[in-house]
C-alpha atoms as a PDB file:
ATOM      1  CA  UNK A   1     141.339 166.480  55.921  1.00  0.00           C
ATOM      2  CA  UNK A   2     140.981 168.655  59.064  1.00  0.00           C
ATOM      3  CA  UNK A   3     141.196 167.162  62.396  1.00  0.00           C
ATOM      4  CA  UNK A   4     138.057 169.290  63.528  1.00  0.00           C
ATOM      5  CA  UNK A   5     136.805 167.709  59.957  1.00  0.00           C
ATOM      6  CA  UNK A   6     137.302 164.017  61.535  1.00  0.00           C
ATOM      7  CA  UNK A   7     135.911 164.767  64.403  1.00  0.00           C
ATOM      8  CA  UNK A   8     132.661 165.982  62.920  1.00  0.00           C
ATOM      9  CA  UNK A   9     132.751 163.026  60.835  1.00  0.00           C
ATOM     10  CA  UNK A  10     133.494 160.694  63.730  1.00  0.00           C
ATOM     11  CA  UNK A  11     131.102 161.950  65.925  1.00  0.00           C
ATOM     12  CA  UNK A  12     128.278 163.415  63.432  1.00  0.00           C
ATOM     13  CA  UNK A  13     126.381 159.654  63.300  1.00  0.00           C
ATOM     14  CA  UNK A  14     125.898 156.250  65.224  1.00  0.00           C
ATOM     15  CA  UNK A  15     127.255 153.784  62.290  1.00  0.00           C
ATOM     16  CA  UNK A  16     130.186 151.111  62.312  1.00  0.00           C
ATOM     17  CA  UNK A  17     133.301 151.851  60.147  1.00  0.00           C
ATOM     18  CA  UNK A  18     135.469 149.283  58.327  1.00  0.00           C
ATOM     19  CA  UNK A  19     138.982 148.890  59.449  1.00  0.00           C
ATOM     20  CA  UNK A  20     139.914 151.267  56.134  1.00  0.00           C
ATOM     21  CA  UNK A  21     137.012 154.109  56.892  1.00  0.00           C
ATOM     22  CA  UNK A  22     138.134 153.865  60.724  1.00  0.00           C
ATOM     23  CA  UNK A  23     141.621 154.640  59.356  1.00  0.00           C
ATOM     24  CA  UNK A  24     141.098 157.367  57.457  1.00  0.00           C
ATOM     25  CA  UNK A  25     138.943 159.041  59.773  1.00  0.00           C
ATOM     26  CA  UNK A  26     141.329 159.162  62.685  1.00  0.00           C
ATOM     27  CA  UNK A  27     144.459 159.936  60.377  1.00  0.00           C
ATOM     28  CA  UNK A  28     145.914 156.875  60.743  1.00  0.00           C
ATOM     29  CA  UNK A  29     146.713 153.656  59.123  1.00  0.00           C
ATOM     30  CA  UNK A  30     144.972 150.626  59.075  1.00  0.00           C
ATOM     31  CA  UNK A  31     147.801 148.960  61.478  1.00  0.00           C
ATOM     32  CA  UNK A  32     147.568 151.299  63.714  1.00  0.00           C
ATOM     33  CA  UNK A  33     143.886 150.662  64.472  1.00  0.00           C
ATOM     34  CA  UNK A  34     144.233 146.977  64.125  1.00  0.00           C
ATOM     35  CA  UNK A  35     147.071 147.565  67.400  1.00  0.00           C
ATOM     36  CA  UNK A  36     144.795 150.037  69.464  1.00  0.00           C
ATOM     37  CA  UNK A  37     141.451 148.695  68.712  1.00  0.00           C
ATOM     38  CA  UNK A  38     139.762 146.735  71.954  1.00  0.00           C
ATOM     39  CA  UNK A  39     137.383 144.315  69.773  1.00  0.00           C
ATOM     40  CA  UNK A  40     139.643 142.695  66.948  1.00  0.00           C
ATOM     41  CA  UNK A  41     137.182 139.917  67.004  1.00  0.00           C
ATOM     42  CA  UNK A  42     134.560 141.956  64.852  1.00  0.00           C
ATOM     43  CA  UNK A  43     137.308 141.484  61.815  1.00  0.00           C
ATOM     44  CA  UNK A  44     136.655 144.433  59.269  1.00  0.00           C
ATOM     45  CA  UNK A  45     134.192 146.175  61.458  1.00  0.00           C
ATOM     46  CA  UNK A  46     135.339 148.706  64.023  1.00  0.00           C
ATOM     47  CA  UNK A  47     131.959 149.542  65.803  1.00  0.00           C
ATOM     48  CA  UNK A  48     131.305 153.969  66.772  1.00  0.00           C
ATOM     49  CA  UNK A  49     131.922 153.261  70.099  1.00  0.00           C
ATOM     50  CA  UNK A  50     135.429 152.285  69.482  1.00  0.00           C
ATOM     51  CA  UNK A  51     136.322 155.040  66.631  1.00  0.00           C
ATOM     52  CA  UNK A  52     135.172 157.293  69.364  1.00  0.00           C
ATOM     53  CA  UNK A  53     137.421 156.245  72.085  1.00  0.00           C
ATOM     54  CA  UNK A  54     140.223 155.845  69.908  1.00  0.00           C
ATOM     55  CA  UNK A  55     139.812 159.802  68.632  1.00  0.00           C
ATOM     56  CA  UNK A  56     139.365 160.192  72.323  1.00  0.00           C
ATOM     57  CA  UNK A  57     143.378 159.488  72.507  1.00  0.00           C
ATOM     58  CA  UNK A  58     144.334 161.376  69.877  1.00  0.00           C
ATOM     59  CA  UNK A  59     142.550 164.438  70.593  1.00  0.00           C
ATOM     60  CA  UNK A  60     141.714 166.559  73.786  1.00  0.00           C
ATOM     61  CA  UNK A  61     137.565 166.545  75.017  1.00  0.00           C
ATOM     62  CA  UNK A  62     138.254 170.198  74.571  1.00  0.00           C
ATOM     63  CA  UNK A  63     139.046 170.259  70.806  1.00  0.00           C
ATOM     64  CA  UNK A  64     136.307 167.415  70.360  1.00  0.00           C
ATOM     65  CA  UNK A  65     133.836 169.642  72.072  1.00  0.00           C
ATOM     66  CA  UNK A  66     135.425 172.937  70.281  1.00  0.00           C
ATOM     67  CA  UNK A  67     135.363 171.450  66.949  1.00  0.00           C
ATOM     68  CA  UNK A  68     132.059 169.637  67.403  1.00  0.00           C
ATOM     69  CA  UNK A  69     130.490 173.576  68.254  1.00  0.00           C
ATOM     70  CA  UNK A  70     127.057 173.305  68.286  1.00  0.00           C
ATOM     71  CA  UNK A  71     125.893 169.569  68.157  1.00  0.00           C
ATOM     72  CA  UNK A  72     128.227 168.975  71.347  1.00  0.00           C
ATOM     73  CA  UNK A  73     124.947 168.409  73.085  1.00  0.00           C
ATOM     74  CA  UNK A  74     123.140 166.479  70.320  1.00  0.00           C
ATOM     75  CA  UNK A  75     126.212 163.700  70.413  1.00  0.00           C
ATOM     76  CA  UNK A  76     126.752 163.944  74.487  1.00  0.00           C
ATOM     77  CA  UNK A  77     124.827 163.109  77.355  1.00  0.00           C
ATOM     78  CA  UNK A  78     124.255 166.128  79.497  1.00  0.00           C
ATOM     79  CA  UNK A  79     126.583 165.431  82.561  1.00  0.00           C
ATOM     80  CA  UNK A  80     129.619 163.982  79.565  1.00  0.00           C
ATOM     81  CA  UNK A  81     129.441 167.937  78.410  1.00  0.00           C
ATOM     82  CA  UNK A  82     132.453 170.097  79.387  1.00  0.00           C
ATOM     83  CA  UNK A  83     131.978 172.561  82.051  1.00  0.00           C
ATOM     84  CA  UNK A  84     133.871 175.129  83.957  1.00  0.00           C
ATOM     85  CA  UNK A  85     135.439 174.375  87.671  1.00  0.00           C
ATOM     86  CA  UNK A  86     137.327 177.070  89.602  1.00  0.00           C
ATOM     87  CA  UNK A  87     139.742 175.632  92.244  1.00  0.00           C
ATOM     88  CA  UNK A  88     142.097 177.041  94.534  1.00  0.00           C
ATOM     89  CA  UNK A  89     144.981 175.059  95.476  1.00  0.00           C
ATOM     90  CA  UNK A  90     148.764 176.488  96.036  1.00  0.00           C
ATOM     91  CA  UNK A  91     150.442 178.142  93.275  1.00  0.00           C
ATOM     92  CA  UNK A  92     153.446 175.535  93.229  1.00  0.00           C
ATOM     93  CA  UNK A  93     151.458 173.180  92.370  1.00  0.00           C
ATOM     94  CA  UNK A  94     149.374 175.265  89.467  1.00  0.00           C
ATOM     95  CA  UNK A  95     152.829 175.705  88.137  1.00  0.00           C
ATOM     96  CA  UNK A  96     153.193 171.722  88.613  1.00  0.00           C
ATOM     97  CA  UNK A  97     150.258 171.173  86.620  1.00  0.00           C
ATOM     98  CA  UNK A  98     150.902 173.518  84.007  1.00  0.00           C
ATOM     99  CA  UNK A  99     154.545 172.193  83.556  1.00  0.00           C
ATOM    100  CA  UNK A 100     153.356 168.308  83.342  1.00  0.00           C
ATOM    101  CA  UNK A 101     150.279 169.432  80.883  1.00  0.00           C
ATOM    102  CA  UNK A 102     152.967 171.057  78.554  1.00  0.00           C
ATOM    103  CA  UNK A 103     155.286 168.271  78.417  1.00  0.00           C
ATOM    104  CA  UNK A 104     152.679 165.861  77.641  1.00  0.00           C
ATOM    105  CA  UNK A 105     150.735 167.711  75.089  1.00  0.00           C
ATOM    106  CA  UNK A 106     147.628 167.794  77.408  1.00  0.00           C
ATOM    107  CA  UNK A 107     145.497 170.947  78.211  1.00  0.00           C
ATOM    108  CA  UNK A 108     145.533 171.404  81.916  1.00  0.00           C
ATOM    109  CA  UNK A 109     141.873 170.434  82.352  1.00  0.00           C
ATOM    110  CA  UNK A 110     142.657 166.831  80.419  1.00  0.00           C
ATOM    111  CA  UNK A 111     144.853 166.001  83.218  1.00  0.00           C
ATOM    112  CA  UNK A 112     143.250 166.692  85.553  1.00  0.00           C
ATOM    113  CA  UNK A 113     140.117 165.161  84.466  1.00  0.00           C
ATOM    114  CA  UNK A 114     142.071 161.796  83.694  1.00  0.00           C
ATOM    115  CA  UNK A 115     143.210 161.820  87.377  1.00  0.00           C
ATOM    116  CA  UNK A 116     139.587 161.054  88.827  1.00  0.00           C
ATOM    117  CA  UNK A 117     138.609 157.678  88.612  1.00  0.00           C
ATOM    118  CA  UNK A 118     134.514 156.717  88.987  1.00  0.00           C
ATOM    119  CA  UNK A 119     134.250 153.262  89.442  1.00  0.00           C
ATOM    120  CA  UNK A 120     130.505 151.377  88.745  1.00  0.00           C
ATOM    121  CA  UNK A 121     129.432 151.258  92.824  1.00  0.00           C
ATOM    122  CA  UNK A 122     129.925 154.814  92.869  1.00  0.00           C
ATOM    123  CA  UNK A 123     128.462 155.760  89.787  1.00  0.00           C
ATOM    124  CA  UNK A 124     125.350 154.248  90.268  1.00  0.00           C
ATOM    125  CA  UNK A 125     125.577 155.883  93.868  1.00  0.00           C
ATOM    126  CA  UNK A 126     125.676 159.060  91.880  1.00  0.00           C
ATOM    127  CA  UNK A 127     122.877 158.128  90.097  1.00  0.00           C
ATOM    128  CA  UNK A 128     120.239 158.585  92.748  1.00  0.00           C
ATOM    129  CA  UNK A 129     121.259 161.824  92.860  1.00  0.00           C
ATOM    130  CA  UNK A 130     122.536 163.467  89.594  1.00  0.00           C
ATOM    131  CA  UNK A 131     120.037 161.409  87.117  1.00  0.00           C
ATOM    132  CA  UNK A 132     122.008 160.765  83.872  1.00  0.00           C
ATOM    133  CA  UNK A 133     125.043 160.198  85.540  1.00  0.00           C
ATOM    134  CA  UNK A 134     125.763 156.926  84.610  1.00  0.00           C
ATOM    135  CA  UNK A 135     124.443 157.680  81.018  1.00  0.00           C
ATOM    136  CA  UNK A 136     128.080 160.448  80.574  1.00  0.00           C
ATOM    137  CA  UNK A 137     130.186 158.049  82.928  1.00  0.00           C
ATOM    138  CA  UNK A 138     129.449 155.272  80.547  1.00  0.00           C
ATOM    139  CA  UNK A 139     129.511 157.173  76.971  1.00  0.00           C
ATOM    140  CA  UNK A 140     130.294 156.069  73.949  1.00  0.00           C
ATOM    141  CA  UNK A 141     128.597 152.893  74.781  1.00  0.00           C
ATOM    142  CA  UNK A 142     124.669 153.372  75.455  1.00  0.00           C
ATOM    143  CA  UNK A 143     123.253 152.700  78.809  1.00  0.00           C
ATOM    144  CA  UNK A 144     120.732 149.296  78.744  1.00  0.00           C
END
């Protein structure tokens, strides 16, 4: 199976997984999610929430969102869809950025998007002004 193959079939529906059917779907063994899973109390059962932030290690938000095409903004919450920012900061440190993103396996934008930290205060903060925000800040789990 295709990666962009698991990731539609990750993604495609709400359900829980087994520990095998978690496995298989993220190309790994059952071992390895058993080690990397955050709720080994549920046993067998690996809920969506936690397939989907364990494919969200193993694969960019740009190839999820590339191989997902279309129903990107079916799965997402508005403000969790990728968009485009233009920046301007000196080329030393473009070439910084580049050179770190390379020997990490990361696109550029992945690091830089895993160096800004939200925490709750100022998300809800954002939330009286950019509606939805805490809906993307808190995906895959559901806001209640």
């Amino acid at each position: 199976m295709k990666d962009e193959d698991r990731i539609r079939y990750i993604f495609g529906a709400r359900r829980p997984f087994t520990r095998a059917t978690a496995a298989a779907a993220l190309g790994r063994s059952a071992q390895w999610v058993e080690a990397h899973r955050f709720s080994p109390e549920n046993g067998d059962v690996v809920e969506w929430e936690e397939v989907v932030l364990l494919a969200d290690g193993l694969w960019t938000k740009r190839r999820i969102h590339r191989a997902l095409g279309e129903e990107a903004p079916r799965i997402f919450p508005s403000f969790a869809l990728l968009a485009p920012l233009k920046v301007w900061i000196p080329a030393y440190k473009i070439i910084a950025i580049r050179d770190e993103a390379r020997r990490r396996h990361l696109d550029v934008s992945e690091l830089v998007g895993d160096h800004i930290s939200v925490f709750r205060d100022e998300a809800e903060w954002l939330e009286q002004r950019h509606p939805g925000f805490v809906a993307a800040w808190r995906f895959p789990y559901n806001v209640e």
